[in-house]
C-alpha atoms as a PDB file:
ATOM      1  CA  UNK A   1      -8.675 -21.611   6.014  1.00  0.00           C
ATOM      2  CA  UNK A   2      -8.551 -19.268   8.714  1.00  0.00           C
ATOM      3  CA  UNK A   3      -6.660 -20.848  11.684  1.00  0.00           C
ATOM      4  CA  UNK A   4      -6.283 -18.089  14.109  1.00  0.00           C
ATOM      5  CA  UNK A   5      -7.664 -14.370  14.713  1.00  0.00           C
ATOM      6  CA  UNK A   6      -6.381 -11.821  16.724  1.00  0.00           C
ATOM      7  CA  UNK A   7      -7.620  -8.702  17.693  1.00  0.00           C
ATOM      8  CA  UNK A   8      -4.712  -6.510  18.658  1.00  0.00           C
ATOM      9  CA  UNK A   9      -6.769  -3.833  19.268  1.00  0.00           C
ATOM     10  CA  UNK A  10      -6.262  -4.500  22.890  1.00  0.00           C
ATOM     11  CA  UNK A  11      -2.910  -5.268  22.714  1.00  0.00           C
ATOM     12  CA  UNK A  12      -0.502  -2.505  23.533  1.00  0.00           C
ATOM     13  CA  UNK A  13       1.414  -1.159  20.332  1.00  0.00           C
ATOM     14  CA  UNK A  14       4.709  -2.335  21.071  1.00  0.00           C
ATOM     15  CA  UNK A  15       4.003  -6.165  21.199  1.00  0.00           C
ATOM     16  CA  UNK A  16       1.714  -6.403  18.635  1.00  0.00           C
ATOM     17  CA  UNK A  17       4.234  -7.333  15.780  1.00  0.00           C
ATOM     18  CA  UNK A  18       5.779 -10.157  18.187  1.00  0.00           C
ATOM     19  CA  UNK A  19       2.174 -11.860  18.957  1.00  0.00           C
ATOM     20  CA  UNK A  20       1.121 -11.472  15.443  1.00  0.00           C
ATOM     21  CA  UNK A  21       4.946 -13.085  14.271  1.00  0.00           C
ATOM     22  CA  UNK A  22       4.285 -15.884  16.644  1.00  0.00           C
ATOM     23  CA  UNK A  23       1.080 -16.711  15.696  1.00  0.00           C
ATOM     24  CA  UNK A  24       2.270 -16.511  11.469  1.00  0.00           C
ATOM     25  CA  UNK A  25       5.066 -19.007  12.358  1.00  0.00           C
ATOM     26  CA  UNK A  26       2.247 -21.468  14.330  1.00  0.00           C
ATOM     27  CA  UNK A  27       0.353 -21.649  10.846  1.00  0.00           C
ATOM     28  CA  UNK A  28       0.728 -24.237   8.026  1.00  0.00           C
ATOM     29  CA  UNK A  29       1.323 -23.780   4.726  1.00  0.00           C
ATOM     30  CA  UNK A  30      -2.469 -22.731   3.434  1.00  0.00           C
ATOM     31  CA  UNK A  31      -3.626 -21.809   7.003  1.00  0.00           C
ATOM     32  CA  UNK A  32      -4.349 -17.854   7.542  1.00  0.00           C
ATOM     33  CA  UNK A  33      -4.241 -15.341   9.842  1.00  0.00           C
ATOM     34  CA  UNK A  34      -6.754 -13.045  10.033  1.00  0.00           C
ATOM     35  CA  UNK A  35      -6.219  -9.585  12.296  1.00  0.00           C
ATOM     36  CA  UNK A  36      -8.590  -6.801  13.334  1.00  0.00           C
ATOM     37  CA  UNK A  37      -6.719  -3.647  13.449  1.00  0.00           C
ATOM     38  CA  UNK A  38      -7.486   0.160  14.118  1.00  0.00           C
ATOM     39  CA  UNK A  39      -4.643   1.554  12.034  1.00  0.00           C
ATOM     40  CA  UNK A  40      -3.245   1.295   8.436  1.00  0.00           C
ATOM     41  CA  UNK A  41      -0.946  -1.918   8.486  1.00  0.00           C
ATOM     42  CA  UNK A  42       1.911  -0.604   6.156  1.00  0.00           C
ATOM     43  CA  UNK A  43       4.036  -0.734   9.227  1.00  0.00           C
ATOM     44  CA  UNK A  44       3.617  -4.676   9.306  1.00  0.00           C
ATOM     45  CA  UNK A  45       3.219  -5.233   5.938  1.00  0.00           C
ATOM     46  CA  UNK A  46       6.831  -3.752   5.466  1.00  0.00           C
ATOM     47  CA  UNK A  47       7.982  -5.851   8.447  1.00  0.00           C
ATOM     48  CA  UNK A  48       6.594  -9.743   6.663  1.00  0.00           C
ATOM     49  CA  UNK A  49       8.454  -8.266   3.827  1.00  0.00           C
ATOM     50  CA  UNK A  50      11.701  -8.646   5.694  1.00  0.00           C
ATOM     51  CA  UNK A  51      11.164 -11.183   8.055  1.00  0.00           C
ATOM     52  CA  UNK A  52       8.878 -13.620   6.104  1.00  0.00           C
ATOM     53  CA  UNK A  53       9.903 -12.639   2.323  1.00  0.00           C
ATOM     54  CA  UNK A  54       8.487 -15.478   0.180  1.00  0.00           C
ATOM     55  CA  UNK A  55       5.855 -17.180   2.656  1.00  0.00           C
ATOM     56  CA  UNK A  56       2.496 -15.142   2.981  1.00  0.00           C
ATOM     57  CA  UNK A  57      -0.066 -13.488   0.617  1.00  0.00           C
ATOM     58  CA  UNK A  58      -1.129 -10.592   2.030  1.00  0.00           C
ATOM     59  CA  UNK A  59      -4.826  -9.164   2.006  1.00  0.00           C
ATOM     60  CA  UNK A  60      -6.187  -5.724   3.953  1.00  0.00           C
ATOM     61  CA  UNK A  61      -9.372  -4.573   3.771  1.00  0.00           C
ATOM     62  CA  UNK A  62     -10.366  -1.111   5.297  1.00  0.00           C
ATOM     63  CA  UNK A  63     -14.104  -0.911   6.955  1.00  0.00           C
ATOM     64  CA  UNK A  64     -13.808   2.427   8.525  1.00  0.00           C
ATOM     65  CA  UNK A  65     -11.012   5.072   9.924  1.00  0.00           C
ATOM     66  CA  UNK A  66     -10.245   3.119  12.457  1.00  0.00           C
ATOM     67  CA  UNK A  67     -11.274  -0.720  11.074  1.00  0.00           C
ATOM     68  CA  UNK A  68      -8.845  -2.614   9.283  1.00  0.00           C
ATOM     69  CA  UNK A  69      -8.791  -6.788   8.329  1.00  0.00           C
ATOM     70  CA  UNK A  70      -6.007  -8.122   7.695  1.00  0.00           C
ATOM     71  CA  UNK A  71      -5.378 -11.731   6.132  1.00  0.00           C
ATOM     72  CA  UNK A  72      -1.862 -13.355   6.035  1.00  0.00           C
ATOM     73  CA  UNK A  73      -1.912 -16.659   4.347  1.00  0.00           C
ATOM     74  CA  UNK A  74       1.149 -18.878   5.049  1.00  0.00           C
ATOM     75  CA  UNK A  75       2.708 -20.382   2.137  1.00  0.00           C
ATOM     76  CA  UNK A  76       5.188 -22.924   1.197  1.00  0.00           C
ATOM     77  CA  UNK A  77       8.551 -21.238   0.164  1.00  0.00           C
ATOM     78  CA  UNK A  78       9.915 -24.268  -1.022  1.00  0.00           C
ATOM     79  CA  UNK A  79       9.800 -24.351  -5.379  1.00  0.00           C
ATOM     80  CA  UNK A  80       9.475 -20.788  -5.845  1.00  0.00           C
ATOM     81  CA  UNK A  81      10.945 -19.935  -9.326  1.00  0.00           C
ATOM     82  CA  UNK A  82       9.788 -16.183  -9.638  1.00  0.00           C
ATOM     83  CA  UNK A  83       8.039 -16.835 -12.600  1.00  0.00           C
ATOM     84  CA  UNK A  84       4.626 -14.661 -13.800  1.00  0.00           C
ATOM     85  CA  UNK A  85       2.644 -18.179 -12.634  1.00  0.00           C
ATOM     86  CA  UNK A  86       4.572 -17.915  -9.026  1.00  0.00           C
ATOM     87  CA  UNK A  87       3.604 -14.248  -8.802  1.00  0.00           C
ATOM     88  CA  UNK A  88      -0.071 -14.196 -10.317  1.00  0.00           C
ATOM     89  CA  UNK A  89      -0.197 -17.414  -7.182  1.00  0.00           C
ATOM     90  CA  UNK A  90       1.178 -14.469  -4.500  1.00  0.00           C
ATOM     91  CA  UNK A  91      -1.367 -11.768  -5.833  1.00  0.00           C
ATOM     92  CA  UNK A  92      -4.251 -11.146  -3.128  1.00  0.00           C
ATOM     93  CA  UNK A  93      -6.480 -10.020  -5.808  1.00  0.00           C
ATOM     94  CA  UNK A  94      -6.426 -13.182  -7.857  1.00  0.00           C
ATOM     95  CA  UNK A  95      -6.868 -15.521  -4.832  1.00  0.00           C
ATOM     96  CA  UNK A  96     -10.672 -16.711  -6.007  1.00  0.00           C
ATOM     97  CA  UNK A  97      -9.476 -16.395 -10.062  1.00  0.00           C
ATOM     98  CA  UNK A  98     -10.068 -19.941 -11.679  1.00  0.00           C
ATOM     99  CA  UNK A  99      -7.022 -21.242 -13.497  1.00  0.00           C
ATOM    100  CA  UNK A 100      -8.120 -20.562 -16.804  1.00  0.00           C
ATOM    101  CA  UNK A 101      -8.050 -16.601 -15.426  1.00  0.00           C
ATOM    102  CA  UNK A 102      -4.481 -17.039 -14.156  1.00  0.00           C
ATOM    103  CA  UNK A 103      -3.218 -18.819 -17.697  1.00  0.00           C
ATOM    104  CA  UNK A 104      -4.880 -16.175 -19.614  1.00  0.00           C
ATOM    105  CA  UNK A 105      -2.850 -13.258 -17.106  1.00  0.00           C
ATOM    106  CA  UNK A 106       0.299 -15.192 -17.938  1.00  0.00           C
ATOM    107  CA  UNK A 107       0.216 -15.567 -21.562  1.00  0.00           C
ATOM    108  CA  UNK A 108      -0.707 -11.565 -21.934  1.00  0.00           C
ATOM    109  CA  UNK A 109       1.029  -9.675 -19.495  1.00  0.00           C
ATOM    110  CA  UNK A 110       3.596  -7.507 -20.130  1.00  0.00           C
ATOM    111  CA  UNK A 111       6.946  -6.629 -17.628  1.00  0.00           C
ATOM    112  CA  UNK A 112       8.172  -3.511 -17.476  1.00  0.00           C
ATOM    113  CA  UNK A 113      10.524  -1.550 -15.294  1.00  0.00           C
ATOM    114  CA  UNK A 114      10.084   1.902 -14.592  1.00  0.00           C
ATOM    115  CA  UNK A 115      13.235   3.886 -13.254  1.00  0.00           C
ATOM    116  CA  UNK A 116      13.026   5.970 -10.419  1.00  0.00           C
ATOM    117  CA  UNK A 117      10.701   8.847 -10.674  1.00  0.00           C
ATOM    118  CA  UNK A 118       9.853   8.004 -14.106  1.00  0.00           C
ATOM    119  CA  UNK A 119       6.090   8.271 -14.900  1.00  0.00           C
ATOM    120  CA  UNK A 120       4.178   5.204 -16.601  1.00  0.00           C
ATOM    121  CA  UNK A 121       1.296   7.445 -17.531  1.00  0.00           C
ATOM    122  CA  UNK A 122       0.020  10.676 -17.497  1.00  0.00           C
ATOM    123  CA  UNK A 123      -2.934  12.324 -15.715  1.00  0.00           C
ATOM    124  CA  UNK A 124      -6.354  11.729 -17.919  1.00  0.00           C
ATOM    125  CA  UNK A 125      -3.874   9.662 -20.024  1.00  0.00           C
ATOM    126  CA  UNK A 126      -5.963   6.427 -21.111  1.00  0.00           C
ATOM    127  CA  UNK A 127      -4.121   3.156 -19.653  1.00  0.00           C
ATOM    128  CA  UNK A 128      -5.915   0.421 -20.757  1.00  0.00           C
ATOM    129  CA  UNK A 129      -4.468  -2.391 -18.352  1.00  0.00           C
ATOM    130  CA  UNK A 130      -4.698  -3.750 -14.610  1.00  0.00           C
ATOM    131  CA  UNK A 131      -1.443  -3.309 -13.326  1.00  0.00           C
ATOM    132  CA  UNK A 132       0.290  -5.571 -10.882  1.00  0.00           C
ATOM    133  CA  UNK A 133       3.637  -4.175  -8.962  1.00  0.00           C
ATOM    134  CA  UNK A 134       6.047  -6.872  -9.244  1.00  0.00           C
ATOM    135  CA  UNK A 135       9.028  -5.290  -7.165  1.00  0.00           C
ATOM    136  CA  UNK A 136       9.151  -1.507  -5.398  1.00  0.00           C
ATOM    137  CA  UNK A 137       6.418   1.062  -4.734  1.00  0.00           C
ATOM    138  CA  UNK A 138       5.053   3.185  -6.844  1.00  0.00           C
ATOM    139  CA  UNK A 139       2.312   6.403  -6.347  1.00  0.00           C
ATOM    140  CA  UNK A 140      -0.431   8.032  -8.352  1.00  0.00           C
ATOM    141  CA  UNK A 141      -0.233  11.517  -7.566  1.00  0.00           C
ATOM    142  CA  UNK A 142      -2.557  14.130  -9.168  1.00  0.00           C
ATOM    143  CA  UNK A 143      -1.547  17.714 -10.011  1.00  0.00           C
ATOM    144  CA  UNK A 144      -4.167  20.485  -9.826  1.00  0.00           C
ATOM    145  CA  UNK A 145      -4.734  23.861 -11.366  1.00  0.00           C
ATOM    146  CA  UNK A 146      -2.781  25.673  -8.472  1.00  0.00           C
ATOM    147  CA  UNK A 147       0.218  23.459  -9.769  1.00  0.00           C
ATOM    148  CA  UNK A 148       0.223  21.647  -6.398  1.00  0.00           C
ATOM    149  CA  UNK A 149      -0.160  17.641  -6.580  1.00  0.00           C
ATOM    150  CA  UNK A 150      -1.498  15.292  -4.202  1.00  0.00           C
ATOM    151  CA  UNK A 151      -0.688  11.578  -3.552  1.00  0.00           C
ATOM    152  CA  UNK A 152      -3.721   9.640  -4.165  1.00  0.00           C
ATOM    153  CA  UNK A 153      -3.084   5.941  -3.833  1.00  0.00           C
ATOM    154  CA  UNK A 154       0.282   3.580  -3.042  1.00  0.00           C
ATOM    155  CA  UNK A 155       1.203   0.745  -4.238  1.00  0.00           C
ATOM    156  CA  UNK A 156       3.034  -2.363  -3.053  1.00  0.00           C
ATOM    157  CA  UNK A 157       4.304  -5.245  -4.386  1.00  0.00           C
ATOM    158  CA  UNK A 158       1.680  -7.761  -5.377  1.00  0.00           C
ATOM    159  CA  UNK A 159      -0.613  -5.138  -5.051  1.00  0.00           C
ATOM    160  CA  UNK A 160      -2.711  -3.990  -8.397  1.00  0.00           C
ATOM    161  CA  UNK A 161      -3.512  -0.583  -9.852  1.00  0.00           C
ATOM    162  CA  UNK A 162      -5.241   1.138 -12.930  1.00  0.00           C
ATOM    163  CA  UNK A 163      -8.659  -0.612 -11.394  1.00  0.00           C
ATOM    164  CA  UNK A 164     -11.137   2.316 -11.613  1.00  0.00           C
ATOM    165  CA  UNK A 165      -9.886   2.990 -15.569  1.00  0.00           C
ATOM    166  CA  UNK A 166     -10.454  -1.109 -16.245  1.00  0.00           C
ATOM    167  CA  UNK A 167     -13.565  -0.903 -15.228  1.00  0.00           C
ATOM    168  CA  UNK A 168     -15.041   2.183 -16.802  1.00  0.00           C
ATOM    169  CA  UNK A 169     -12.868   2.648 -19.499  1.00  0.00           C
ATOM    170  CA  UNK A 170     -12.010   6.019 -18.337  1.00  0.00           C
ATOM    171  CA  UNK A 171      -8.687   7.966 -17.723  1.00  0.00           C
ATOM    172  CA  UNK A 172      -5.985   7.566 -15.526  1.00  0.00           C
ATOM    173  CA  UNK A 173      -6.920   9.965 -11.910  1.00  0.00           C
ATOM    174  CA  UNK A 174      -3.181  10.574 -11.882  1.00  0.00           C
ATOM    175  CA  UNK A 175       0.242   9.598 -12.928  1.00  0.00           C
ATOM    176  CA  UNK A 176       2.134   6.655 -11.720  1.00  0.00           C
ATOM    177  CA  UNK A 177       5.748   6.674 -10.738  1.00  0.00           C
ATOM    178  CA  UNK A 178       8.290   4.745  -8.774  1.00  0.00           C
ATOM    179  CA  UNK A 179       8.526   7.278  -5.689  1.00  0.00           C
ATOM    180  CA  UNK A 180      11.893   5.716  -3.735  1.00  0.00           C
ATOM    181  CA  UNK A 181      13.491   3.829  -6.398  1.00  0.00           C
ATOM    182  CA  UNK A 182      13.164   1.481  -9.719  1.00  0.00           C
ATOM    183  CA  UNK A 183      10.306  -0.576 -10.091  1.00  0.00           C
ATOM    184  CA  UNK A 184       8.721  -3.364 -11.965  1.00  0.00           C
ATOM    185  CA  UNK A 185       5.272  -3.779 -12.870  1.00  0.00           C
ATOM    186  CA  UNK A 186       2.947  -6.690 -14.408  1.00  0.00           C
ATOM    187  CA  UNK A 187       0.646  -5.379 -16.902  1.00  0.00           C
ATOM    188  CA  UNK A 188      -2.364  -7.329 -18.382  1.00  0.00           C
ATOM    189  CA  UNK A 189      -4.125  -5.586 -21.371  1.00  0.00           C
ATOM    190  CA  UNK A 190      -8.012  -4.516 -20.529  1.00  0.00           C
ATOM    191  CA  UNK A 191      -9.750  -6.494 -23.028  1.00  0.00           C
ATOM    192  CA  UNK A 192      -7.834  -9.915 -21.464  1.00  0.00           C
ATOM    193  CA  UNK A 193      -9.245  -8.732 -18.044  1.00  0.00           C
ATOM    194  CA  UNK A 194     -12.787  -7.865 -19.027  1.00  0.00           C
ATOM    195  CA  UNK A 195     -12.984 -11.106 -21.055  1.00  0.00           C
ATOM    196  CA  UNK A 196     -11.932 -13.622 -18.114  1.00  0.00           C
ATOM    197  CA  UNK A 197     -14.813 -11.461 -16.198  1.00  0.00           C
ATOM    198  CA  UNK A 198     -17.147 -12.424 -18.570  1.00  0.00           C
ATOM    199  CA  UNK A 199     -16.918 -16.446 -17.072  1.00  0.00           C
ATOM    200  CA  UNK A 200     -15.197 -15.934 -13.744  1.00  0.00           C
ATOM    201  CA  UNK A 201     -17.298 -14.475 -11.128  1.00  0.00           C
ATOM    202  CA  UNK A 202     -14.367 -14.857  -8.395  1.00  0.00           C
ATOM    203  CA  UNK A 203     -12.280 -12.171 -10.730  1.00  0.00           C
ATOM    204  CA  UNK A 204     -15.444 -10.011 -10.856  1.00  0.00           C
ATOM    205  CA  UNK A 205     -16.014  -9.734  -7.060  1.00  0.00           C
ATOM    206  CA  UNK A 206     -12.330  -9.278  -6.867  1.00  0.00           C
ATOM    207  CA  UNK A 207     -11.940  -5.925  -9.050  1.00  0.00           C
ATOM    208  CA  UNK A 208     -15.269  -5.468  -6.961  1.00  0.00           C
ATOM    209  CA  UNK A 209     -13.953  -5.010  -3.826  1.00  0.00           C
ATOM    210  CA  UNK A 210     -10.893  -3.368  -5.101  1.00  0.00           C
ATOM    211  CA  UNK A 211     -12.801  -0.629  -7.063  1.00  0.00           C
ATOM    212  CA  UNK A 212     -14.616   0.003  -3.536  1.00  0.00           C
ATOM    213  CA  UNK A 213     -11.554   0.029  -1.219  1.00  0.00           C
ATOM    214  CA  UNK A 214     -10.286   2.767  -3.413  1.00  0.00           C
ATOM    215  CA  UNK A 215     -13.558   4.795  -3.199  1.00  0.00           C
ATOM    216  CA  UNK A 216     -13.094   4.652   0.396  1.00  0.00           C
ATOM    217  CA  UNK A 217      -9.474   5.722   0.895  1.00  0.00           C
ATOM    218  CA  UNK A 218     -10.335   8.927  -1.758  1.00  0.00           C
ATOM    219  CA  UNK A 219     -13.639   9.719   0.565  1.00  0.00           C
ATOM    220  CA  UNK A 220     -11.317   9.503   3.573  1.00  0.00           C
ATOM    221  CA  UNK A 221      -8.626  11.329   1.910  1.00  0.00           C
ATOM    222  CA  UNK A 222     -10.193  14.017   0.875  1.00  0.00           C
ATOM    223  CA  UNK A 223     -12.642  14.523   3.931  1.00  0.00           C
ATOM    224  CA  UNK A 224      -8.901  14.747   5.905  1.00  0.00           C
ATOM    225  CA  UNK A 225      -7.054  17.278   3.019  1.00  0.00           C
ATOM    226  CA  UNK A 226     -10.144  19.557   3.350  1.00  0.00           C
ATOM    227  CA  UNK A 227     -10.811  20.117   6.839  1.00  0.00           C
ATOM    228  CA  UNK A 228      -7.268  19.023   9.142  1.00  0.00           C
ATOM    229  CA  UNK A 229      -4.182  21.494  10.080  1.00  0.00           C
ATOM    230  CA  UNK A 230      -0.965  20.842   8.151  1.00  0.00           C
ATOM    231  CA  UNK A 231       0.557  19.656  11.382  1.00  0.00           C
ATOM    232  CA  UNK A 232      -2.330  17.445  11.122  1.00  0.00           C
ATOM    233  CA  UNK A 233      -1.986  16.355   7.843  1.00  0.00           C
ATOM    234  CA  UNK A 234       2.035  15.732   7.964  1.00  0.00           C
ATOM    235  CA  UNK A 235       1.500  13.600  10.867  1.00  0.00           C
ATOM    236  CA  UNK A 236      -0.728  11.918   9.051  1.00  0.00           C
ATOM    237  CA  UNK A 237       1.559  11.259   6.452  1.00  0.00           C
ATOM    238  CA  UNK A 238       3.818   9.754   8.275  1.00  0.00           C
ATOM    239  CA  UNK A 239       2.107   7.873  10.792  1.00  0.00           C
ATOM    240  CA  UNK A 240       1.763   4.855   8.108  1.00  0.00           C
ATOM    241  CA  UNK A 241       6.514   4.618   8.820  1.00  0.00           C
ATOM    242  CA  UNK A 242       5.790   4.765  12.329  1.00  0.00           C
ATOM    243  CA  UNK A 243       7.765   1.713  14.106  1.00  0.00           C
ATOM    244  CA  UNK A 244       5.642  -0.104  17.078  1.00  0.00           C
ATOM    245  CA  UNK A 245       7.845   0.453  19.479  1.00  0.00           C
ATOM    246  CA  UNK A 246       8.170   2.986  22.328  1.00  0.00           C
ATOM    247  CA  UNK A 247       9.506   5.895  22.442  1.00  0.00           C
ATOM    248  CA  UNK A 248      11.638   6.950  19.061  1.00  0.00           C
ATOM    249  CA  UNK A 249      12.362   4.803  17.114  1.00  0.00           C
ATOM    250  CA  UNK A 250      14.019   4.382  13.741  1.00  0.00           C
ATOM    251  CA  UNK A 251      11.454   4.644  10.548  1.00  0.00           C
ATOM    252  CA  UNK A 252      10.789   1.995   7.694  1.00  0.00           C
ATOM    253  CA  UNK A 253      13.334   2.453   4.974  1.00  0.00           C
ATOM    254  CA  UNK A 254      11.345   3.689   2.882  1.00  0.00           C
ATOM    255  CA  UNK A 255      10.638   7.148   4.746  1.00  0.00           C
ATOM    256  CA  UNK A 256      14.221   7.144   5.093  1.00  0.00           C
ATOM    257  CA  UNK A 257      13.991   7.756   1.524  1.00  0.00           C
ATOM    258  CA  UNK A 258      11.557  10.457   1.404  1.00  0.00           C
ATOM    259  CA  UNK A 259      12.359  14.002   0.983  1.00  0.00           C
ATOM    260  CA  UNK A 260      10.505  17.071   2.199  1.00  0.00           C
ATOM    261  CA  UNK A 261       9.082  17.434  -1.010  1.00  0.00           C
ATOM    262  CA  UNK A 262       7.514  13.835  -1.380  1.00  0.00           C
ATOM    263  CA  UNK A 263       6.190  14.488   1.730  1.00  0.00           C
ATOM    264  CA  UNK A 264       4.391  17.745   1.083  1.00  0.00           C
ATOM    265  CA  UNK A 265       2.993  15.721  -1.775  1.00  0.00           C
ATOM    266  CA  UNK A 266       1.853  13.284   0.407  1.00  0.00           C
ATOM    267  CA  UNK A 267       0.176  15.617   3.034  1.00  0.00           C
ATOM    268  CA  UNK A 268      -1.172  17.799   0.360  1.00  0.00           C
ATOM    269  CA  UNK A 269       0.761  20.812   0.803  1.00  0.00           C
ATOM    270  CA  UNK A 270       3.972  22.810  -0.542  1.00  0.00           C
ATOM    271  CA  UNK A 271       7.530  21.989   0.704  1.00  0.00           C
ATOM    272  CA  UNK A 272       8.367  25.109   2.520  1.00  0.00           C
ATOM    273  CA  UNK A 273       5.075  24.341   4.694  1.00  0.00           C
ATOM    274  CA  UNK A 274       5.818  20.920   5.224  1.00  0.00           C
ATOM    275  CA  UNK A 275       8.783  22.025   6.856  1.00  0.00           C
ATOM    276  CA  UNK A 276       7.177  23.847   9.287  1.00  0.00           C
ATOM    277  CA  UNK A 277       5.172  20.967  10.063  1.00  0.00           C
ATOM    278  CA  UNK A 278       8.508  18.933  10.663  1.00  0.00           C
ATOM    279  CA  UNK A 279       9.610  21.315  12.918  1.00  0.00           C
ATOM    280  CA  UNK A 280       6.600  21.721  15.202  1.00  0.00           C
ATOM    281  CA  UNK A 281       6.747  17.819  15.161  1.00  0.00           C
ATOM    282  CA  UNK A 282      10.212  17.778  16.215  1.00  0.00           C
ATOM    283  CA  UNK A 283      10.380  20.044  18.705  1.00  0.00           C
ATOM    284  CA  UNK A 284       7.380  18.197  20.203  1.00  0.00           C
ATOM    285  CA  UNK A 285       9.484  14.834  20.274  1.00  0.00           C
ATOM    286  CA  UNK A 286       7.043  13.020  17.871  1.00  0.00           C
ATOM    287  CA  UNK A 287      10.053  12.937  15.189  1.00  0.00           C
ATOM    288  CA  UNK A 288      13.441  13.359  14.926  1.00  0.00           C
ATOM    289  CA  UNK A 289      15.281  14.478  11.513  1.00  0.00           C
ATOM    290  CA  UNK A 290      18.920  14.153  10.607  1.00  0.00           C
ATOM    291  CA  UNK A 291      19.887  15.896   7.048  1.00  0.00           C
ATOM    292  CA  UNK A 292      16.662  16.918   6.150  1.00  0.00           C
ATOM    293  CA  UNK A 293      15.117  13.953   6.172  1.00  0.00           C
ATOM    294  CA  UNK A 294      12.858  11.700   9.014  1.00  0.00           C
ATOM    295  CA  UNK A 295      14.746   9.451  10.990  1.00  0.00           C
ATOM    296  CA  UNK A 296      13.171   8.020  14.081  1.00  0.00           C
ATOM    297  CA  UNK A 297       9.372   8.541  15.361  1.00  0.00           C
ATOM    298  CA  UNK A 298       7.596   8.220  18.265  1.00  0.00           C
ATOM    299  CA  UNK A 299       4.051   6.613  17.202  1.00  0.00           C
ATOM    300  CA  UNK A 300       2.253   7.959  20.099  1.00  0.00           C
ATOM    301  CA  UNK A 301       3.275  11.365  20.256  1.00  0.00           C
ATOM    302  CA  UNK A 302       2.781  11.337  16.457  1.00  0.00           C
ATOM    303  CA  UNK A 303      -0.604   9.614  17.243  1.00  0.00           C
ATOM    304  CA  UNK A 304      -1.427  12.543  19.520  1.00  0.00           C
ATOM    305  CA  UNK A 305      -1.641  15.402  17.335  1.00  0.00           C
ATOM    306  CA  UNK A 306      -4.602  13.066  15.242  1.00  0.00           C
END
């Protein structure tokens, strides 16, 4: 049940994150939040992950480049026992599943952790499961005949993956790997998927709307590779780390983490270009690097050269 909506569209940047806090901790366990956004929520996201670990189910849905839903459900935290029935109950994508759906998830799936960097697939590779991150991030990146590669999708936890290949039957669009660290995935063969689909229309409009949000984000993605500036497409990149607050300010961990060359991947360019990039961003005061590596950003001068 949706208990309160904000639209923090016209709310100024920097106290966004404190409304939207305030308004989570006003809910009850079961009541939602629902916000209307004009850029990707990673930012937040990262920040319930802290502050909140263990009390919301998270669900965004992209309408446009500048259109974003997001719904935080409050939870109880109370009983938790980190089992695969605790985590299928956290998943966004299973939220309308009937309980036969779940059962059949948890009597199926297979854990695995992948170490850092380590692929679970290759590129055209068949994968014939829906994938569920349990703990970390991973990426599907996609080489090319040039030898460059491209990040296509990222994942968080509770988050699925391996949707498009589930569906059709077809091949992986790229490889998966852990991009900042370990990580631990939830898999669930195909034919357990596509037979709980067969009774369980909530599953069905599920992988629905997940097959089209990634249609969307490739569309946008590759409208932005082919016709924006590298400067463009850097600051692109990292616009999802960019803190709320004014002025410079220190990144998410997890771009602490990334190296030049992750980043190029990410932007869709080579290393020794992304570092030009950096630098015109730098000397510009939308970033700030120390070793190498992105330390603090300011989101609207980073915003600016959008």
């Amino acid at each position: 049940m949706i208990a309160h909506l904000i639209d923090v569209r016209s709310i100024p940047t920097w106290l966004r994150h404190r409304e939207i806090f305030a308004a989570f901790d006003a809910l009850r366990p079961g009541e939602e939040l629902q916000l209307s956004t004009d850029h990707e929520p990673r930012p937040l996201r990262y920040e319930f992950d802290r502050q909140r670990e263990g009390r919301f189910v998270w669900l965004q849905r992209q309408h446009s480049d500048d259109d974003w839903v997001v719904t935080i459900r409050r939870i109880d935290s109370e009983g938790r026992d980190g089992s695969l029935e605790d985590f299928f109950g956290r998943c966004a994508a299973l939220e309308g599943c009937s309980d036969e759906t779940r059962a059949a998830f948890v009597t199926s799936a297979i854990e695995r952790s992948i170490p850092h960097r380590e692929a679970l697939n290759e590129q055209g590779s068949q994968w014939p499961y829906l994938g569920f991150v349990r703990e970390g991030t991973l990426g599907m990146i996609a080489g090319s005949a040039n030898g460059r590669e491209r990040l296509l999708f990222e994942f968080l936890p509770f988050e699925t993956f391996g949707e498009l290949s589930l569906v059709d039957g077809g091949t992986m669009l790229g490889r998966v790997a852990p991009p900042f660290g370990a990580a631990r995935i939830v898999a669930v063969p195909r034919n357990v998927v596509l037979k709980q689909m067969e009774s369980d229309i909530g599953l069905v409009r599920s992988i629905a709307l997940l097959c089209a949000q990634r249609g969307r984000a490739l569309a946008e993605r590759l409208e932005f590779l082919a016709g924006r500036s590298t400067v463009e497409r850097v600051a692109r990149a990292l616009l999802p780390y960019a803190p709320p607050d004014q002025g410079l300010a220190p990144v998410l961990s997890s771009a602490r983490r990334m190296s030049q060359s992750q980043l190029a991947i990410a932007a869709g360019t080579v290393r020794e270009v992304a570092a030009r990039a950096l630098f015109e961003l730098e000397n510009a005061g939308a970033i700030e690097l120390e070793g190498g590596r992105i330390a603090r950003i300011d989101r609207a001068r980073l915003s600016s050269f959008l």
